[in-house]
Protein backbone atom coordinates (compact mmCIF):
# COMPACT_ATOMS: atom_id res chain seq x y z
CA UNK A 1 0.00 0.00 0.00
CA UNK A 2 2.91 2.67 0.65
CA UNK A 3 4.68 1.51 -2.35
CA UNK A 4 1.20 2.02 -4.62
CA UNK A 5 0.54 5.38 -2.87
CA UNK A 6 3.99 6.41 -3.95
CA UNK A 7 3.77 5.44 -7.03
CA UNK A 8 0.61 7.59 -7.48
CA UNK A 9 2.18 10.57 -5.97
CA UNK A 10 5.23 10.24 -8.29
CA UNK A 11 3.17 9.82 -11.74
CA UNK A 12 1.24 12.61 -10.21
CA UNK A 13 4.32 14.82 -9.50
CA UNK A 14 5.05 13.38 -13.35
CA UNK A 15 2.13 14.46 -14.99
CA UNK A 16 1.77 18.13 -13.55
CA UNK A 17 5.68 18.83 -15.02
CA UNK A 18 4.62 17.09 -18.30
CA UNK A 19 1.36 19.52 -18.33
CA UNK A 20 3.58 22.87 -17.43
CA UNK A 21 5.89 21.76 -20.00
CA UNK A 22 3.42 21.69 -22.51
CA UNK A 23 1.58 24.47 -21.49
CA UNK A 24 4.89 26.15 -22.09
CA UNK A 25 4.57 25.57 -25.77
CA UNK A 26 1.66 26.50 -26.74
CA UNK A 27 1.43 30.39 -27.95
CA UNK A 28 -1.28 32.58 -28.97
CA UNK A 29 -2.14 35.53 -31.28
CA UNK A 30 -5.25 37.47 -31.83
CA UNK A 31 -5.63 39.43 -35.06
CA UNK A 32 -6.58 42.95 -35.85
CA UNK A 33 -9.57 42.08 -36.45
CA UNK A 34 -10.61 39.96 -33.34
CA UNK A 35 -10.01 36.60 -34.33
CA UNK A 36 -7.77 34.95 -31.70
CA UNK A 37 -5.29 31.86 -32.98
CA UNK A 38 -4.32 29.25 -30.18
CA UNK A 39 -1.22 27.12 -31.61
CA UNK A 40 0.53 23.87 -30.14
CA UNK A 41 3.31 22.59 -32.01
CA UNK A 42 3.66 18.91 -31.70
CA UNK A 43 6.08 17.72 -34.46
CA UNK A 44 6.01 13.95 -33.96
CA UNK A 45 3.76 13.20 -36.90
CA UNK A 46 3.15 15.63 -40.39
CA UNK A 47 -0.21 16.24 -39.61
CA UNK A 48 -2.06 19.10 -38.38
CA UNK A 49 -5.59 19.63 -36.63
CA UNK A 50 -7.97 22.60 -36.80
CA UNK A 51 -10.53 23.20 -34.59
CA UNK A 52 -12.70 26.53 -35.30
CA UNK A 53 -15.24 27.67 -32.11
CA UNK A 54 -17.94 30.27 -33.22
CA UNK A 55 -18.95 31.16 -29.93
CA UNK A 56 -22.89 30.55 -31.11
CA UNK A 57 -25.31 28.09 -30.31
CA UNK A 58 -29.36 27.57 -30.26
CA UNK A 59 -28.74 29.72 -26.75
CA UNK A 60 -28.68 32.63 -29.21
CA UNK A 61 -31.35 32.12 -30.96
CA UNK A 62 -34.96 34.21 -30.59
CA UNK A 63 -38.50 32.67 -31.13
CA UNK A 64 -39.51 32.37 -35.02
CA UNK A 65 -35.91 30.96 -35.72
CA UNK A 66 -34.72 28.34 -33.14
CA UNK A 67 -32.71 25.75 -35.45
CA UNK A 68 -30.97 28.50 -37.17
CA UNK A 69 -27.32 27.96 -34.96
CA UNK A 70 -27.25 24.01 -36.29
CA UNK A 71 -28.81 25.02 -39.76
CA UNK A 72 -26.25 27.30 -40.43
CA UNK A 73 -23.82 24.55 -40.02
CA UNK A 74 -25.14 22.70 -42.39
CA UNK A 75 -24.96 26.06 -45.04
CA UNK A 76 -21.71 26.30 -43.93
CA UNK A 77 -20.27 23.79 -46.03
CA UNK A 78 -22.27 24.33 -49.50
CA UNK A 79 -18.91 26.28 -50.24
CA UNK A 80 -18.12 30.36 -51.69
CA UNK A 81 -18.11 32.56 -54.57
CA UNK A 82 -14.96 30.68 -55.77
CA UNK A 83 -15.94 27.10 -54.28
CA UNK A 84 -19.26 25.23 -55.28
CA UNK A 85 -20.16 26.55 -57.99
CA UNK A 86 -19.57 26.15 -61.69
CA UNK A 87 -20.91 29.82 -62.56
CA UNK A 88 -21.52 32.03 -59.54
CA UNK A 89 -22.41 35.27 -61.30
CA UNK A 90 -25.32 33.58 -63.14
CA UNK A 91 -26.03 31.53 -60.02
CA UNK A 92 -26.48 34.71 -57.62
CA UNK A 93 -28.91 35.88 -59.76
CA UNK A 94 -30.65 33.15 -59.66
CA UNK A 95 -30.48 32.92 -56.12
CA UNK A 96 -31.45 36.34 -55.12
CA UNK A 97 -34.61 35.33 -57.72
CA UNK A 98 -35.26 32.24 -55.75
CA UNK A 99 -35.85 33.90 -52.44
CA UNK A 100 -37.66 36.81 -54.20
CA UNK A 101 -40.27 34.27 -55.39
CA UNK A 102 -40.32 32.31 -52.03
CA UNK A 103 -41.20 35.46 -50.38
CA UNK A 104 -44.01 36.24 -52.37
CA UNK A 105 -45.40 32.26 -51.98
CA UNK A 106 -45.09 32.46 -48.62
CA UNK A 107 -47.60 35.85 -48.61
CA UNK A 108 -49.59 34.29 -50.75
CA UNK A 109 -49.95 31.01 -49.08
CA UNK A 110 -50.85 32.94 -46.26
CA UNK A 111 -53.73 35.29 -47.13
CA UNK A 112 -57.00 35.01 -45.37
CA UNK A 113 -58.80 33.84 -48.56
CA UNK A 114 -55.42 31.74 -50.17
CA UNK A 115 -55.79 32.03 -53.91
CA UNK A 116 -54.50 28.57 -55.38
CA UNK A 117 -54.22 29.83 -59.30
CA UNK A 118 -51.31 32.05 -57.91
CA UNK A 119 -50.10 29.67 -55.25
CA UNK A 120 -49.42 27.32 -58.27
CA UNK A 121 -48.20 29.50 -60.57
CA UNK A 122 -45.51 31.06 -57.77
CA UNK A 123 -44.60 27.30 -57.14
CA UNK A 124 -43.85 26.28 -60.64
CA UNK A 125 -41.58 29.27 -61.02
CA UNK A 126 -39.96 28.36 -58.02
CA UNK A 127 -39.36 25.29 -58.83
CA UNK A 128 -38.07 26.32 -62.07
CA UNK A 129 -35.71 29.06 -60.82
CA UNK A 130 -34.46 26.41 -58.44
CA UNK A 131 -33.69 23.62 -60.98
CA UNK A 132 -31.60 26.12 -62.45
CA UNK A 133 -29.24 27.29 -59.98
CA UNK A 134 -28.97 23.42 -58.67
CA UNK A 135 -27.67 22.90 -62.08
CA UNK A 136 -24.88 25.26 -61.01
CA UNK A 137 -23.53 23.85 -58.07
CA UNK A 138 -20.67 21.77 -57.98
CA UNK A 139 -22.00 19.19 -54.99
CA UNK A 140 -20.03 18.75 -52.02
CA UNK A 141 -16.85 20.37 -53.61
CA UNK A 142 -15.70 22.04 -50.54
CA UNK A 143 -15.54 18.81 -48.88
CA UNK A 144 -14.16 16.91 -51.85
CA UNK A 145 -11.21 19.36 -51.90
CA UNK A 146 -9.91 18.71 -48.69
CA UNK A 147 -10.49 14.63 -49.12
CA UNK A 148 -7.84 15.63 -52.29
CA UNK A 149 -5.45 17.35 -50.11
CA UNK A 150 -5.53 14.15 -47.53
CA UNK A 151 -7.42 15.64 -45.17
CA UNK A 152 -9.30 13.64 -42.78
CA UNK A 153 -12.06 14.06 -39.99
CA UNK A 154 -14.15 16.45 -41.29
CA UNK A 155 -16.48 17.33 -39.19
CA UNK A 156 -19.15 20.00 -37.26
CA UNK A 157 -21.16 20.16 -34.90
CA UNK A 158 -23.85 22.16 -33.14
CA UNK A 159 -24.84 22.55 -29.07
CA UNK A 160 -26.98 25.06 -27.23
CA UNK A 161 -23.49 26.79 -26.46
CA UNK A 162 -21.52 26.56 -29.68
CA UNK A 163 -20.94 25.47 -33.46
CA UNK A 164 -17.32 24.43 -34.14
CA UNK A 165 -15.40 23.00 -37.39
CA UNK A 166 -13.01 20.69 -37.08
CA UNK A 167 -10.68 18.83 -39.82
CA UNK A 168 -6.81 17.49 -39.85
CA UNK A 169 -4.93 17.78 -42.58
CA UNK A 170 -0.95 16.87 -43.87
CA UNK A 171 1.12 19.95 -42.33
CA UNK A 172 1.93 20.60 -45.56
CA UNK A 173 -1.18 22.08 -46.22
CA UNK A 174 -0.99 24.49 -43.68
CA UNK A 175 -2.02 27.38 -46.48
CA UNK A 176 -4.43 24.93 -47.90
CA UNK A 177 -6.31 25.40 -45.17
CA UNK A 178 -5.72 29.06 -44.79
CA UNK A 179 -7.00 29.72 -47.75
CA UNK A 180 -9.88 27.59 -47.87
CA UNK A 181 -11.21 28.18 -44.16
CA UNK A 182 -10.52 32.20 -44.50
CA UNK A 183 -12.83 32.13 -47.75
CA UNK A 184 -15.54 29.93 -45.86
CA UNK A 185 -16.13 32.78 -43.35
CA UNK A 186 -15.55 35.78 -45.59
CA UNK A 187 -17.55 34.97 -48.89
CA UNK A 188 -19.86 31.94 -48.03
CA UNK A 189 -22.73 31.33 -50.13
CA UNK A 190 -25.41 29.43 -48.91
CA UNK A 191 -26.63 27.64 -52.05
CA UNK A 192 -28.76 24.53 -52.16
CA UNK A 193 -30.69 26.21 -49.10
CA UNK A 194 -33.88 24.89 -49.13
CA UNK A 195 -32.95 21.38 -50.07
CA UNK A 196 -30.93 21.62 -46.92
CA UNK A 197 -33.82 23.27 -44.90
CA UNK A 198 -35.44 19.27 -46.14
CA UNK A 199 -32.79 17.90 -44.48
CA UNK A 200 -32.57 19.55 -41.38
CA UNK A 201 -36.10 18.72 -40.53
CA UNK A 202 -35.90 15.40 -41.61
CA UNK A 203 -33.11 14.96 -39.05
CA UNK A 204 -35.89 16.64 -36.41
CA UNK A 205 -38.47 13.79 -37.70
CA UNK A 206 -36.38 11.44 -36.69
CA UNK A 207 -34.56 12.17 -33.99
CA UNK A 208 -37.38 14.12 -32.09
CA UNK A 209 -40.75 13.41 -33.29
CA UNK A 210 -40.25 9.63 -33.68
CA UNK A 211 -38.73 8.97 -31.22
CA UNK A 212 -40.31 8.62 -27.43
CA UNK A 213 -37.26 9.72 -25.86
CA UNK A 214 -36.86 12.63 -28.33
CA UNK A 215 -40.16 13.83 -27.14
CA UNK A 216 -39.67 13.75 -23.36
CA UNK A 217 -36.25 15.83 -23.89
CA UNK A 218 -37.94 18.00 -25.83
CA UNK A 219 -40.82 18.74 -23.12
CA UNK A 220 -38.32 18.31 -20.46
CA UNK A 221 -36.49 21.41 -21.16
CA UNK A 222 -39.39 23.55 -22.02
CA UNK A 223 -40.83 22.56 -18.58
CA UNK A 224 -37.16 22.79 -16.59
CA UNK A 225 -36.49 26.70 -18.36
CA UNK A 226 -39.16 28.85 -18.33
CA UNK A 227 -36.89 32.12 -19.48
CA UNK A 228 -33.53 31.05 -20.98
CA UNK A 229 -33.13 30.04 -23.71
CA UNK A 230 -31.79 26.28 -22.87
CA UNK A 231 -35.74 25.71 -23.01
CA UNK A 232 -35.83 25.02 -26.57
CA UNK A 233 -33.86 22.13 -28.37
CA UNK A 234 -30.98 22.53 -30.64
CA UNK A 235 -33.00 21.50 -33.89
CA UNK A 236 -35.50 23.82 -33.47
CA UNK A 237 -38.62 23.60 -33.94
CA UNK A 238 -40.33 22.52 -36.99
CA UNK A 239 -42.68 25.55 -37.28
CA UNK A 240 -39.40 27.60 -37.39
CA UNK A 241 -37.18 25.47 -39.70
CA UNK A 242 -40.05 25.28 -41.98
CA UNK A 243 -40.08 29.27 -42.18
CA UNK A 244 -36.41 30.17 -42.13
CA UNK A 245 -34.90 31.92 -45.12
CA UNK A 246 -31.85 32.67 -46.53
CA UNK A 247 -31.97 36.14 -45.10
CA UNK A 248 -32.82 35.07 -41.81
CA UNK A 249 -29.25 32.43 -42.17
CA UNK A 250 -27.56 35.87 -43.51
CA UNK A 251 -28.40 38.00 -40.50
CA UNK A 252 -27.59 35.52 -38.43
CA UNK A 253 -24.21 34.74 -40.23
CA UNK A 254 -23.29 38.38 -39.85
CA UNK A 255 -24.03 38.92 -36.29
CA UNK A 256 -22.10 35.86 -34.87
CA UNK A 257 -19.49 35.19 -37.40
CA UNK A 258 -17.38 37.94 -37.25
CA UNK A 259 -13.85 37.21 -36.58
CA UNK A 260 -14.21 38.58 -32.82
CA UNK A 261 -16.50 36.03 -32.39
CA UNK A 262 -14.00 33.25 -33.66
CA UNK A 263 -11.41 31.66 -32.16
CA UNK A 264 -9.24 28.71 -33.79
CA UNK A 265 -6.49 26.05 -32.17
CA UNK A 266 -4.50 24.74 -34.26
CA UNK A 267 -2.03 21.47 -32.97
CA UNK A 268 0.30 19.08 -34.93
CA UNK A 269 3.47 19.98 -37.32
CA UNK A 270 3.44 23.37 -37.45
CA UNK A 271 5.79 26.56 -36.66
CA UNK A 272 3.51 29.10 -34.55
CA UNK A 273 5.22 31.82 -35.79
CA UNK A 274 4.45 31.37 -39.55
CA UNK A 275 1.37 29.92 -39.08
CA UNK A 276 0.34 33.43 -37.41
CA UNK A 277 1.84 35.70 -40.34
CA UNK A 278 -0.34 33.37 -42.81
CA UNK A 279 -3.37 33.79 -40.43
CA UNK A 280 -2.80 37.94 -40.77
CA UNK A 281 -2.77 37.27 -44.53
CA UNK A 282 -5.66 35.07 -44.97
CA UNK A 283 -7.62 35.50 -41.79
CA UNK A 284 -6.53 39.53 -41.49
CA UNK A 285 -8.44 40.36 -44.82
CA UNK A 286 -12.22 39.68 -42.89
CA UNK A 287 -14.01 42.75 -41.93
CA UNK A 288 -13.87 43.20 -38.11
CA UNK A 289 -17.10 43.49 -36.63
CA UNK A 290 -18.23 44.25 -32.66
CA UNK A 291 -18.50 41.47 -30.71
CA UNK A 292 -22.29 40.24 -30.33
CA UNK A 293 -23.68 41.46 -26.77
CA UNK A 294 -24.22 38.72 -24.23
CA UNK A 295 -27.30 36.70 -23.40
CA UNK A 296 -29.61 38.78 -21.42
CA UNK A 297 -31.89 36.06 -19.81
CA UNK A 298 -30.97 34.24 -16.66
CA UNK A 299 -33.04 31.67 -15.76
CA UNK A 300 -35.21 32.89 -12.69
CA UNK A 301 -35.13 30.49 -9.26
CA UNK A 302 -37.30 27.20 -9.47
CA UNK A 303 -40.78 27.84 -7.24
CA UNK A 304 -41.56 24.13 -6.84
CA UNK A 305 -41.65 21.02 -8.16
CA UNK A 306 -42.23 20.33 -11.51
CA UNK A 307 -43.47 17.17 -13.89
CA UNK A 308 -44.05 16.84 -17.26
CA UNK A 309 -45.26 13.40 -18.92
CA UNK A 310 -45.24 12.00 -22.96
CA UNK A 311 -47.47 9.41 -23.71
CA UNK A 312 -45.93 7.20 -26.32
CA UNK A 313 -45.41 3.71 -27.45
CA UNK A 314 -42.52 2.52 -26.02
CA UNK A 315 -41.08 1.02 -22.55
CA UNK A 316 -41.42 3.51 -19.18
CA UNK A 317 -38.78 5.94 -18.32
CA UNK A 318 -37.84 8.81 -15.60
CA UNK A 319 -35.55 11.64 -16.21
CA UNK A 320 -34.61 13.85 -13.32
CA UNK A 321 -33.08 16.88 -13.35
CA UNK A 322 -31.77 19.67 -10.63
CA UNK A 323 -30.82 23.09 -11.19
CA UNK A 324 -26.93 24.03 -10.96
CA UNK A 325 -24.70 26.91 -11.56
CA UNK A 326 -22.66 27.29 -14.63
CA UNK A 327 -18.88 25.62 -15.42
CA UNK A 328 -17.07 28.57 -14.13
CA UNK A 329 -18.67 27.89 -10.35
CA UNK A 330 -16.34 26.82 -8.10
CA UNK A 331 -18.48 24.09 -7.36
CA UNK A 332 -18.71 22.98 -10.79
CA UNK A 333 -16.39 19.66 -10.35
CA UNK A 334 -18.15 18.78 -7.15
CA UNK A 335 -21.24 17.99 -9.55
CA UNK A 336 -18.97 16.43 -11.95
CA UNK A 337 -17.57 14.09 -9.16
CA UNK A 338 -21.22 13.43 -7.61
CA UNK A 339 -22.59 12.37 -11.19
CA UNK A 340 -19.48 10.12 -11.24
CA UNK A 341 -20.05 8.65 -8.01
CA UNK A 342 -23.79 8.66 -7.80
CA UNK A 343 -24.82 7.02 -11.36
CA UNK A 344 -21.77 6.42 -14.00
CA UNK A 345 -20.38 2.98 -14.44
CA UNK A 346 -21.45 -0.47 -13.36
CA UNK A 347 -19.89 0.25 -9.42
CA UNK A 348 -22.04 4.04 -8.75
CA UNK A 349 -24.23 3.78 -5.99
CA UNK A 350 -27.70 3.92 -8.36
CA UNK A 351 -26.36 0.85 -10.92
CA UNK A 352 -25.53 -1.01 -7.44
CA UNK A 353 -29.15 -0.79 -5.38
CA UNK A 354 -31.43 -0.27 -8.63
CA UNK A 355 -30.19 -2.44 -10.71
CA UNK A 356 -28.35 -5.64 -9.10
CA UNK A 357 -29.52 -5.39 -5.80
CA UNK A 358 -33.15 -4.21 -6.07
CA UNK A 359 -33.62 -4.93 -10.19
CA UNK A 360 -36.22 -2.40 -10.33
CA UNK A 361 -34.67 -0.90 -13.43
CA UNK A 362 -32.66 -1.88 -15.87
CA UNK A 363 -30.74 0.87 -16.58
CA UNK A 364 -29.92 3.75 -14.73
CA UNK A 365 -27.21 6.64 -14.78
CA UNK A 366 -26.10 10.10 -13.71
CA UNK A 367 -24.82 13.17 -16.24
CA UNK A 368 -23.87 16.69 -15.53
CA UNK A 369 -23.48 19.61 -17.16
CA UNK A 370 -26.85 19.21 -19.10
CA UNK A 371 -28.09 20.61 -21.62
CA UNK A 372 -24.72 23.16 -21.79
CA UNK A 373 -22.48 24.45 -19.45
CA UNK A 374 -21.52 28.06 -20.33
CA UNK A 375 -25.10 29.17 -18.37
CA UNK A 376 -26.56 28.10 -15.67
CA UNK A 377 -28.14 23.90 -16.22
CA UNK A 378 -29.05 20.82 -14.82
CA UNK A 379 -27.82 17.85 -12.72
CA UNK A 380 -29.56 14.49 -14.22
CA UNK A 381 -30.59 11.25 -13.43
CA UNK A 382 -32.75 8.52 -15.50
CA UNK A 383 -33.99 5.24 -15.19
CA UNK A 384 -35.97 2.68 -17.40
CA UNK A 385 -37.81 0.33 -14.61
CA UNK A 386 -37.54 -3.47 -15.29
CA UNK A 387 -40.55 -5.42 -16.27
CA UNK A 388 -42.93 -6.00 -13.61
CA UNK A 389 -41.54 -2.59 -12.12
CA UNK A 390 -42.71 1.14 -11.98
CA UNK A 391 -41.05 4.47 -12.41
CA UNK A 392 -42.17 4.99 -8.79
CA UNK A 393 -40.40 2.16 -7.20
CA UNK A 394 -37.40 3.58 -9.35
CA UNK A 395 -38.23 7.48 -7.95
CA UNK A 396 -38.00 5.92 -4.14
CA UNK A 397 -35.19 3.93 -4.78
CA UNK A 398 -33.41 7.66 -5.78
CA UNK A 399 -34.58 9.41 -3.08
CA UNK A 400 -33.50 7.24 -1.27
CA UNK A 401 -30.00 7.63 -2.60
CA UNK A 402 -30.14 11.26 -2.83
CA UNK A 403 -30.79 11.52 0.73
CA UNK A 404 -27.74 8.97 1.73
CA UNK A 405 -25.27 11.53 -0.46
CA UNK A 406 -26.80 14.19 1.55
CA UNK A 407 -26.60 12.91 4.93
CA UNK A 408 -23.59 10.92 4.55
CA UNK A 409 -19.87 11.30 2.79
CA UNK A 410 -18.88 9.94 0.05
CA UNK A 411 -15.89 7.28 0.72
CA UNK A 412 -12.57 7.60 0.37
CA UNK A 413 -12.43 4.78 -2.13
CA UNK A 414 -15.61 6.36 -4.58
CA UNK A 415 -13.61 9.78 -4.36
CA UNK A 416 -9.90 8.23 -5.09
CA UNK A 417 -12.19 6.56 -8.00
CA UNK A 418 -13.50 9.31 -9.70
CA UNK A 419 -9.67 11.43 -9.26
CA UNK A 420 -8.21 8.75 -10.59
CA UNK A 421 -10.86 8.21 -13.58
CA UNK A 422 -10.60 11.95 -14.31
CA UNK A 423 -6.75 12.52 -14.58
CA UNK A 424 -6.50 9.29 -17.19
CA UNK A 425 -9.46 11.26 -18.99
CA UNK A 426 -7.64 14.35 -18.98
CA UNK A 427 -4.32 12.56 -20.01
CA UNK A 428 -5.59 10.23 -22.72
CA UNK A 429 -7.26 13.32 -24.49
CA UNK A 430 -3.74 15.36 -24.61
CA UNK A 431 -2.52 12.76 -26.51
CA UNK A 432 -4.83 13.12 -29.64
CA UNK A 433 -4.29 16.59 -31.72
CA UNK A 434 -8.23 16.80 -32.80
CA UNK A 435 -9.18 16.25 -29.43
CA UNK A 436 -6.46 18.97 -27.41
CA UNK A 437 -7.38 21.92 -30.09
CA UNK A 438 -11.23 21.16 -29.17
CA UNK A 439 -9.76 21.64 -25.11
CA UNK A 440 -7.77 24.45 -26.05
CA UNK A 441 -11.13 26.58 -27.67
CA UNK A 442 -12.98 25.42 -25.09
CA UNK A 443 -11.47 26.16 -22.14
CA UNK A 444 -10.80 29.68 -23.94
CA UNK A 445 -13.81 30.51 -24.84
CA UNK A 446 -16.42 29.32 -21.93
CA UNK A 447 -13.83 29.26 -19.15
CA UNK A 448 -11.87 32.33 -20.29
CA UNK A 449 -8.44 30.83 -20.48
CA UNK A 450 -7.20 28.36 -22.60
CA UNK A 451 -4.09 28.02 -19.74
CA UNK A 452 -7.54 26.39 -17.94
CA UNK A 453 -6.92 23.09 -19.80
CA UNK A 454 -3.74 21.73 -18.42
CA UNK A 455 -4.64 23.00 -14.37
CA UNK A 456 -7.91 20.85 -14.76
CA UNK A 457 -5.73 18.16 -12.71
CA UNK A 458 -4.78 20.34 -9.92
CA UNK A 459 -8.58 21.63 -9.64
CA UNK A 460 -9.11 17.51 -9.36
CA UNK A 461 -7.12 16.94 -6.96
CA UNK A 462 -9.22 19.98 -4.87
CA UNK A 463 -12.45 18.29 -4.52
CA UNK A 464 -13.78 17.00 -1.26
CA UNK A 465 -15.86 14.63 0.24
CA UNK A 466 -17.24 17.67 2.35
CA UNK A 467 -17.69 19.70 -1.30
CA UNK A 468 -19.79 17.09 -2.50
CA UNK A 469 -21.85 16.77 0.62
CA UNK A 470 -22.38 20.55 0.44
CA UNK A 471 -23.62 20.89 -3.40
CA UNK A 472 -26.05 17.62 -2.57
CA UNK A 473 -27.67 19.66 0.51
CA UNK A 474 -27.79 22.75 -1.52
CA UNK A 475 -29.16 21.44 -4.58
CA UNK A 476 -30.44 18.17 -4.74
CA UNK A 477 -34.12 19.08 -2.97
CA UNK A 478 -37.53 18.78 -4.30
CA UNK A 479 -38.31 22.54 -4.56
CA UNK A 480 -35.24 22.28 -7.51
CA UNK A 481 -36.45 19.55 -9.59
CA UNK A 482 -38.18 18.63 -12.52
CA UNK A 483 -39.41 15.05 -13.44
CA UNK A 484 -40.03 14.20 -16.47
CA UNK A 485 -41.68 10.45 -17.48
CA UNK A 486 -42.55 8.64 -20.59
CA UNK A 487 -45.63 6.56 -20.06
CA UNK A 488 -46.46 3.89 -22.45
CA UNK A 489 -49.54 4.34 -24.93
CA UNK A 490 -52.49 1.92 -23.85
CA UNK A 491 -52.18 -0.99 -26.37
């Protein structure tokens, strides 16, 4: 035992130098025009990863166009004036047509007394007008140019806090990328629109309206926030998606994608140096624009309890969620080690008594964090009851549990656990380029300082059995909570 706790303080001791040391290496620049450039040269491999953070998510968004943050994502990678296209001066013609004649199908479709001679006529020269400029566009070619160049991992992604691009590529192509990226955000052209607008709420079909646990999210959140803007899912609503335009993607585009609002990391085979002259070459040449003003809403205190319930076919299921301060609380890894502890992994507390001891469910777990983290959100837990069992056998049984973590310490052992877990996290994600630039925007955008990523394991090592106690008392209490359950339809 004093030999093992040796060797733990020693890798420890190991790690933090090895963290200091890289943190040491990693340099910074922020151009004229806002956009900030976070670079860690790692030159074991010729490869380079890009991570781009737009700090813009479905948080942003107002009634009338919630969707808009993940739909522009989409848009985002129809291509340029230069890329995607086969004839752009004939095609933005064409374009600026197209949404003329939407706009005048949409009035007309909605007139108290619709007339459906010039509905029809207004659709066939829609359809015509956009025939023609899908002729023009060269499909997927953005994409298809960096498969060409070797690139690899191409990828975005939408939450209620953020969009971010991501994509690795040979270091050689280091201006490649410049080049290509830069013209993304300075001349994009979002072509193909409404066949895109098709596929976004297709996506919603099925991963919302299909699906019974798509449904209870979706209620849960409008029932959990009453004010912020967390309330709504990141898909939007259909509603909204079906009424979004290409202005409405424009506006939007040129509020929150201004190069203040950017920030890009940038790890693998690279000199930091002469990346940052090409990034005032490329990047420099985008208008600066103010920063967009912060979210306004914070979500008022919870009154009392509440429950919301979706009636669907498919098995039973309880979500329950608490009310927590944002990341940047100091309590914020106390939660992180209580969802560990409490309902994450075949040995937390929860999996233990519900599901091999008691077997009133069959699965069961704990998350944090949820549904973002850069304003205030939820502590979770869930549970599908086993057959022959109800969701309130599976309530008691986490009451039950919720009052032991409040009454009692955690153990030495379940904290030592959860450190231990945690620092091989942290470690095993340094060691991957893609995933250390997605750290580095991260923790510089939503915690303030990307420096923030390699002290996460002293903050770790902070976190008390007392601490967790203290957040459990505070938080975990009935007035806080909503419930939300999926009962099944009657057959």
């Amino acid at each position: 035992m004093f030999l093992l706790t040796g060797l733990l303080l020693l890798n420890a001791g190991v790690s933090a130098q090895t963290f200091e040391a890289i943190k040491s290496q990693v340099k910074e620049h922020t151009l004229a025009n806002g956009m900030k450039f976070i670079v860690l040269p790692r030159h074991e491999t010729p490869v380079i990863s890009f991570h781009t953070y737009a700090d813009v998510g479905s948080a942003n968004e107002s009634y009338g166009i919630t969707g808009i943050s993940h739909f522009l994502e989409h848009m985002a990678f129809k291509g340029t004036k230069q890329v995607g296209t086969s004839d752009y001066a004939r095609e933005s013609k064409l374009l600026d047509q197209l949404d003329h004649t939407y706009d005048q199908l949409v009035l007309a479709q909605n007139e108290v007394i619709p007339d459906s001679a010039k509905i029809n006529r207004l659709q066939t020269e829609f359809d015509k007008l956009n025939k023609e400029a899908h002729e023009l566009v060269v499909i997927d070619e953005y994409v298809d140019m960096i498969m060409e160049e070797g690139g690899r991992g191409i990828n975005a992604y939408t939450s209620n806090d953020a969009t971010q691009y991501i994509c690795s590529l040979p270091s050689n192509r280091l201006e490649f990328w410049m080049a290509l990226e830069s013209d993304r955000f300075m001349y994009p052209v979002f072509r193909e629109f409404f066949e895109e607008r098709n596929v976004v709420m297709e996506e919603r079909r099925l991963g919302v309206e299909t699906r019974p646990i798509g449904k209870l999210i979706e209620d849960f959140f409008a029932v959990a926030f009453k004010a912020h803007p967390y309330k709504h899912e990141v898909i939007g609503h259909m509603s909204d998606l079906m009424r979004i335009t290409r202005d409405d993607v424009q506006d939007y585009f040129t509020k929150y994608y201004g190069p203040s609002n950017l920030t890009s990391a940038i790890v693998g085979d690279v000199d930091a140096d002469a990346l940052f002259e090409m990034a005032d070459i490329y990047f420099g040449r985008i208008p600066s624009a103010p920063k967009p003003d912060p979210l306004r809403t914070i979500e008022p205190e919870q009154w009392g309890q509440r429950h919301v319930t979706v009636e669907a076919q498919s098995q039973p299921m309880v979500l329950i969620g608490y009310h927590r301060p944002n990341i940047n609380d100091p309590d914020d890894l106390n939660f992180d080690a209580m969802a560990n502890i409490f309902g994450q992994g075949r040995s937390s507390r929860i999996y233990k008594n519900l599901v091999k001891e008691k077997k009133v469910a069959i699965q069961v777990g704990s998350f944090n964090g949820w549904p973002g983290n850069k304003f205030p959100n939820m502590f979770a837990v869930y549970a599908f009851p086993a057959q022959g069992h109800t969701v309130e056998e599976c309530m008691a049984a986490i009451d039950a549990e919720i009052e032991i973590i409040k009454k009692e310490m955690v153990t030495e052992e379940e904290l030592t656990k959860y450190k231990r877990h945690t620092k091989k996290w942290l470690i095993d994600r340094m060691k991957s380029n893609s995933q250390m630039a997605a750290a580095l925007t991260f923790n510089e955008v939503i915690r303030g300082d990307w420096r923030k990523t390699f002290d996460s394991i002293k903050e770790v090592e902070k976190i008390t059995a007392e601490g967790i106690q203290a957040v459990a008392q505070r938080y975990l209490n009935v007035k806080n909570r909503t419930i939300g359950e999926i009962i099944p339809e009657a057959q």
